[in-house]
Protein backbone atom coordinates (compact mmCIF):
# COMPACT_ATOMS: atom_id res chain seq x y z
CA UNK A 1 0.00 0.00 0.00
CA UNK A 2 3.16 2.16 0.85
CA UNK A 3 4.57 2.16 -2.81
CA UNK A 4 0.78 2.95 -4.18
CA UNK A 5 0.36 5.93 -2.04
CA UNK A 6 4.14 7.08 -3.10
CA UNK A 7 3.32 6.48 -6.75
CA UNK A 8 0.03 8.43 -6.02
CA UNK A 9 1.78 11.12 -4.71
CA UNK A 10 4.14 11.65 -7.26
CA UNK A 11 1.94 11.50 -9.61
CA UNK A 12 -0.25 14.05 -8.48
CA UNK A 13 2.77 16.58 -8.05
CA UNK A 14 3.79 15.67 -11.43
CA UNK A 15 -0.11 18.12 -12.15
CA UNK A 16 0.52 20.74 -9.17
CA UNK A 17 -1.07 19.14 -6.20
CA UNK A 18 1.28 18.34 -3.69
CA UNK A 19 0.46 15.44 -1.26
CA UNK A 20 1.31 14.97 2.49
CA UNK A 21 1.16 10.89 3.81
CA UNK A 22 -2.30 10.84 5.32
CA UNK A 23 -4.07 12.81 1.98
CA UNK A 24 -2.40 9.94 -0.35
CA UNK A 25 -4.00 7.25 1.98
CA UNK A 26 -6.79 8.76 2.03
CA UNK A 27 -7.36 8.95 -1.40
CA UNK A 28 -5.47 5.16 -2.45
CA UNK A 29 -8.51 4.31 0.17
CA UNK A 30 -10.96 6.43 -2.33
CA UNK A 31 -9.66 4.68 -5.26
CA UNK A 32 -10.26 1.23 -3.83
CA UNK A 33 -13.60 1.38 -3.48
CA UNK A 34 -14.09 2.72 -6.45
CA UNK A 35 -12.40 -0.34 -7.89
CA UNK A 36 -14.33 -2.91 -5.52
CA UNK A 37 -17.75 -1.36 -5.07
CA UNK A 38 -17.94 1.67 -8.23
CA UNK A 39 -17.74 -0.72 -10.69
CA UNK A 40 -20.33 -3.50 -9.78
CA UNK A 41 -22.77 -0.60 -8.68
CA UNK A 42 -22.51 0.48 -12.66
CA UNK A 43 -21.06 4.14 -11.38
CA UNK A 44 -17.86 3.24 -12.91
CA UNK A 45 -17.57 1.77 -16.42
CA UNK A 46 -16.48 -2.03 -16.16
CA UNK A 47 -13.96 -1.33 -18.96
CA UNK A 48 -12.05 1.43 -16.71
CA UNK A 49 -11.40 -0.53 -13.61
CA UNK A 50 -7.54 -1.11 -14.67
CA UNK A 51 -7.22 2.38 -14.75
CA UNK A 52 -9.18 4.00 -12.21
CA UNK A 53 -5.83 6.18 -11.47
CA UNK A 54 -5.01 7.31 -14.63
CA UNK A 55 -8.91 8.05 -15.84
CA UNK A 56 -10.58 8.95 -12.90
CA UNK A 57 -8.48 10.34 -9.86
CA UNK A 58 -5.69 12.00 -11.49
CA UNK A 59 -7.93 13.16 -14.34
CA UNK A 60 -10.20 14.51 -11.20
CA UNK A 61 -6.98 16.19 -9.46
CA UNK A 62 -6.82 18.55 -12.69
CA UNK A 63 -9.32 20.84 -10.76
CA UNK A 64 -7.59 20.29 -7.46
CA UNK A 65 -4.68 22.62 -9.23
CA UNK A 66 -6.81 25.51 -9.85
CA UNK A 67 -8.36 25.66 -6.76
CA UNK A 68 -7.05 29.24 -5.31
CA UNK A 69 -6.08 29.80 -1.83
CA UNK A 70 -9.00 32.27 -1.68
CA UNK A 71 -11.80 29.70 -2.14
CA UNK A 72 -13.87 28.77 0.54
CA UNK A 73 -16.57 26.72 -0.45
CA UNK A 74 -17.28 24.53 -3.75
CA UNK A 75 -20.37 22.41 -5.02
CA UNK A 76 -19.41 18.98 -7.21
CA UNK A 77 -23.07 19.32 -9.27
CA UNK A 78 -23.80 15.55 -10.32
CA UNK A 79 -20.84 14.28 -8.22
CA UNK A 80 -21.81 10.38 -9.23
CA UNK A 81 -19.41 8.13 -7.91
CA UNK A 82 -17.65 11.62 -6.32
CA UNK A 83 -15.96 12.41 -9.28
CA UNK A 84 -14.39 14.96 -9.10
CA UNK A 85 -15.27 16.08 -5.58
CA UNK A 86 -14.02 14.27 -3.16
CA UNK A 87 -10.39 13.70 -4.47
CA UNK A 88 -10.76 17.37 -4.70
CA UNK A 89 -12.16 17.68 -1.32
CA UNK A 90 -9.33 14.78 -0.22
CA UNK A 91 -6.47 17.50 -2.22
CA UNK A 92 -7.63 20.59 -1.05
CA UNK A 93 -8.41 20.49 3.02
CA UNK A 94 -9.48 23.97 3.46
CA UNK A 95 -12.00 23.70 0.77
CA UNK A 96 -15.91 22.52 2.10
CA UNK A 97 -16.96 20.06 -1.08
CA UNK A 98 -20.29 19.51 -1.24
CA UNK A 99 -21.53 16.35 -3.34
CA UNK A 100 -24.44 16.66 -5.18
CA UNK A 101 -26.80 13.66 -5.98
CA UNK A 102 -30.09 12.64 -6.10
CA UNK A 103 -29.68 9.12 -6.72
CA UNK A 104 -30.00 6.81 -3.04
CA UNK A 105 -28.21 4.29 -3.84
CA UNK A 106 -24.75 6.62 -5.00
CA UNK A 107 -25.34 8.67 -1.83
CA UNK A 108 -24.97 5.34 0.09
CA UNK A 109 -21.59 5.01 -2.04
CA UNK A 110 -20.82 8.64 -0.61
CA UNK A 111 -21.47 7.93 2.55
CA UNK A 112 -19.54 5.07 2.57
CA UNK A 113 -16.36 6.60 0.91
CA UNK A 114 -16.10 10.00 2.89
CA UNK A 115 -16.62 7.24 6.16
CA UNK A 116 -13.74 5.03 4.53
CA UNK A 117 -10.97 7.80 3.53
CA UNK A 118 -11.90 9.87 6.41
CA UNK A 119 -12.49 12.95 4.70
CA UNK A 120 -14.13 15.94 7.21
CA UNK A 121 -14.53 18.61 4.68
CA UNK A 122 -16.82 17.22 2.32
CA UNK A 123 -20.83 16.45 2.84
CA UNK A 124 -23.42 14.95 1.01
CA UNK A 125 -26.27 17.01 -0.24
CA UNK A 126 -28.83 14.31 -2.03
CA UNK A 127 -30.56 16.72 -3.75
CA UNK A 128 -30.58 18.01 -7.79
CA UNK A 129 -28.87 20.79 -8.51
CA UNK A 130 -31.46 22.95 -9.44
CA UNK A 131 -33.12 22.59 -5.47
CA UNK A 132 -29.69 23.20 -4.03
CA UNK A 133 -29.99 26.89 -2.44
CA UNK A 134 -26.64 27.95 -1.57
CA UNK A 135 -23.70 30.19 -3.31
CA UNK A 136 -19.85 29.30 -3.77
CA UNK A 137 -17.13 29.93 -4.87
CA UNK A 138 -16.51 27.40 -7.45
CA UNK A 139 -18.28 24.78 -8.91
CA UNK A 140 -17.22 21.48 -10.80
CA UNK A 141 -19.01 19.67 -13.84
CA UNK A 142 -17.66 16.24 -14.89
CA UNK A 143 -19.55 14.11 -17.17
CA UNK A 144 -22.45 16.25 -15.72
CA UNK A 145 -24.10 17.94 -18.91
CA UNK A 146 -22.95 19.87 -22.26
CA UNK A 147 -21.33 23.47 -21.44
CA UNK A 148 -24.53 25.50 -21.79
CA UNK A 149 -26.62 23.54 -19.46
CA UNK A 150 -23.78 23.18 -16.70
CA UNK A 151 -23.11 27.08 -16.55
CA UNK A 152 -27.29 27.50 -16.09
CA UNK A 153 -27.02 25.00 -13.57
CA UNK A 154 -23.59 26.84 -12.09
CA UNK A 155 -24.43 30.33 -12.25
CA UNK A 156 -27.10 31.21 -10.05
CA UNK A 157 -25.18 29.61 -7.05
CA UNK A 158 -22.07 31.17 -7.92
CA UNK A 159 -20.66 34.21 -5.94
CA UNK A 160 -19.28 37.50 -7.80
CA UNK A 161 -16.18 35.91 -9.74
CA UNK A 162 -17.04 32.52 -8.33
CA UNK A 163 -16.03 30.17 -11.07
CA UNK A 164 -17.13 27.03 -13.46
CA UNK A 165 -14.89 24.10 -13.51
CA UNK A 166 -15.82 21.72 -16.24
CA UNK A 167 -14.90 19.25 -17.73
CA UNK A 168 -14.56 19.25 -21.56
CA UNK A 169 -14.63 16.40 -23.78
CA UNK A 170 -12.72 15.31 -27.12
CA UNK A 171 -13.44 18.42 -29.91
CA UNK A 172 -14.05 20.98 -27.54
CA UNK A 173 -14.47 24.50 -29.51
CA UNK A 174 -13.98 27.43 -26.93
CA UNK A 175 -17.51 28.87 -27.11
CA UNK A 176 -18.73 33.19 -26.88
CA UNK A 177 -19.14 34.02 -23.43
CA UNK A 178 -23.06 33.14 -22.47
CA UNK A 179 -25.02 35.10 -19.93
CA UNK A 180 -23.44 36.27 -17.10
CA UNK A 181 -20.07 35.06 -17.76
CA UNK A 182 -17.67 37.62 -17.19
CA UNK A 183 -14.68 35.43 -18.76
CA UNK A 184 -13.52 32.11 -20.17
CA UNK A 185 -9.73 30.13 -19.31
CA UNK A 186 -9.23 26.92 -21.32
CA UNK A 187 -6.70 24.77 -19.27
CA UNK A 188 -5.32 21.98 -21.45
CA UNK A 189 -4.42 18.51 -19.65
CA UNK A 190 -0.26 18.99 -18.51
CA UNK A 191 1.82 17.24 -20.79
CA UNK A 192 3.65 14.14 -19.66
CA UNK A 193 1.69 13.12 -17.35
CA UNK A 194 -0.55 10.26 -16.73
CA UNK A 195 -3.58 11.27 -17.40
CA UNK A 196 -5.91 9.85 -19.27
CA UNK A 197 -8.03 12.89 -20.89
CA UNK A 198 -10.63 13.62 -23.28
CA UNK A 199 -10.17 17.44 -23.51
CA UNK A 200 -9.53 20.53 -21.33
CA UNK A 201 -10.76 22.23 -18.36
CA UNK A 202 -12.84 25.16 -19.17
CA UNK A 203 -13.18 27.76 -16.29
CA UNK A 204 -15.73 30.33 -16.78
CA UNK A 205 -16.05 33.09 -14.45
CA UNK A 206 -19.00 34.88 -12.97
């Protein structure tokens, strides 16, 4: 387990989130269950258990690095499996996380993963998005919705320059600035490292 959270670490550095001992077994914990429960509950594609690392929790640890020493508070809007929340939430200990789902039986999963890595700065709000009444600083979109529809969903709970982090897939086009978006950052995935990507980060500003 030693050499798994070392390789984690590194790994994770290798994308600009640095790792003390107890966040790395915290989040080789996260990735195990992922593998051993995820996967059978259909939250996790069958075909990506060999490389939950690589496609799922580094891949997630892409927003972890633009998370700004300023931001308090973040909602994970159709956090699934808790992708990309809680190793976000696992990353980034000052940060509240809140995971947002409406499905029972993936809140169980929560519940059973922020028990299992110990993670105190996350909670579970089993809810849709659009009931959720509270404002942030950031909020994350992975395999959530197209761009238009997650920036609806992100905007109204959004603080002055609170920010969009989503997720973009293969062909993203960098779209005009809808609505109430004040600006747009495309973050391409950092070369040589191991993640496995489809496309950018786009942040888009409030």
């Amino acid at each position: 387990m030693k050499r798994s959270e070392e390789a984690l670490a590194s790994a994770a550095r290798s994308i600009g989130v640095p790792f003390a001992d107890d966040q790395s077994s915290s989040l080789v914990e996260f990735e195990t269950l992922l593998r051993d429960r995820a996967v059978d509950l259909g939250m996790v594609a069958r075909s990506d258990a060999p490389r939950i690392r690589e496609r799922h929790i580094l891949d997630s640890l892409r927003a972890a690095a633009v998370v700004m020493d300023s931001d308090l508070d973040a909602l994970d809007i159709g956090t699934g499996a808790g992708l990309p929340g809680i190793p976000v939430a696992i990353a980034r200990p000052a940060l509240t996380v809140r995971l947002v789902e409406p499905r029972r039986t993936r809140v169980a999963f929560l519940e059973l993963a922020l028990e299992r890595a110990r993670i105190e700065n996350a909670m579970i709000l089993s809810a849709t998005i659009e009931s959720v009444d509270v404002v942030v600083d950031l909020c994350f979109a992975r395999a959530f919705a197209p761009l238009e529809q997650a920036w609806a969903a992100a905007r109204p709970r959004l603080r002055s320059g609170g920010r969009l982090v989503y997720f973009a897939g293969a062909g993203f086009e960098r779209p005009d600035r809808p609505e109430g978006c004040s600006s747009i950052a495309v973050v391409p995935p950092p070369r040589g490292s191991r993640i496995e990507s489809f496309g950018p980060l786009v942040i888009m500003s409030r």
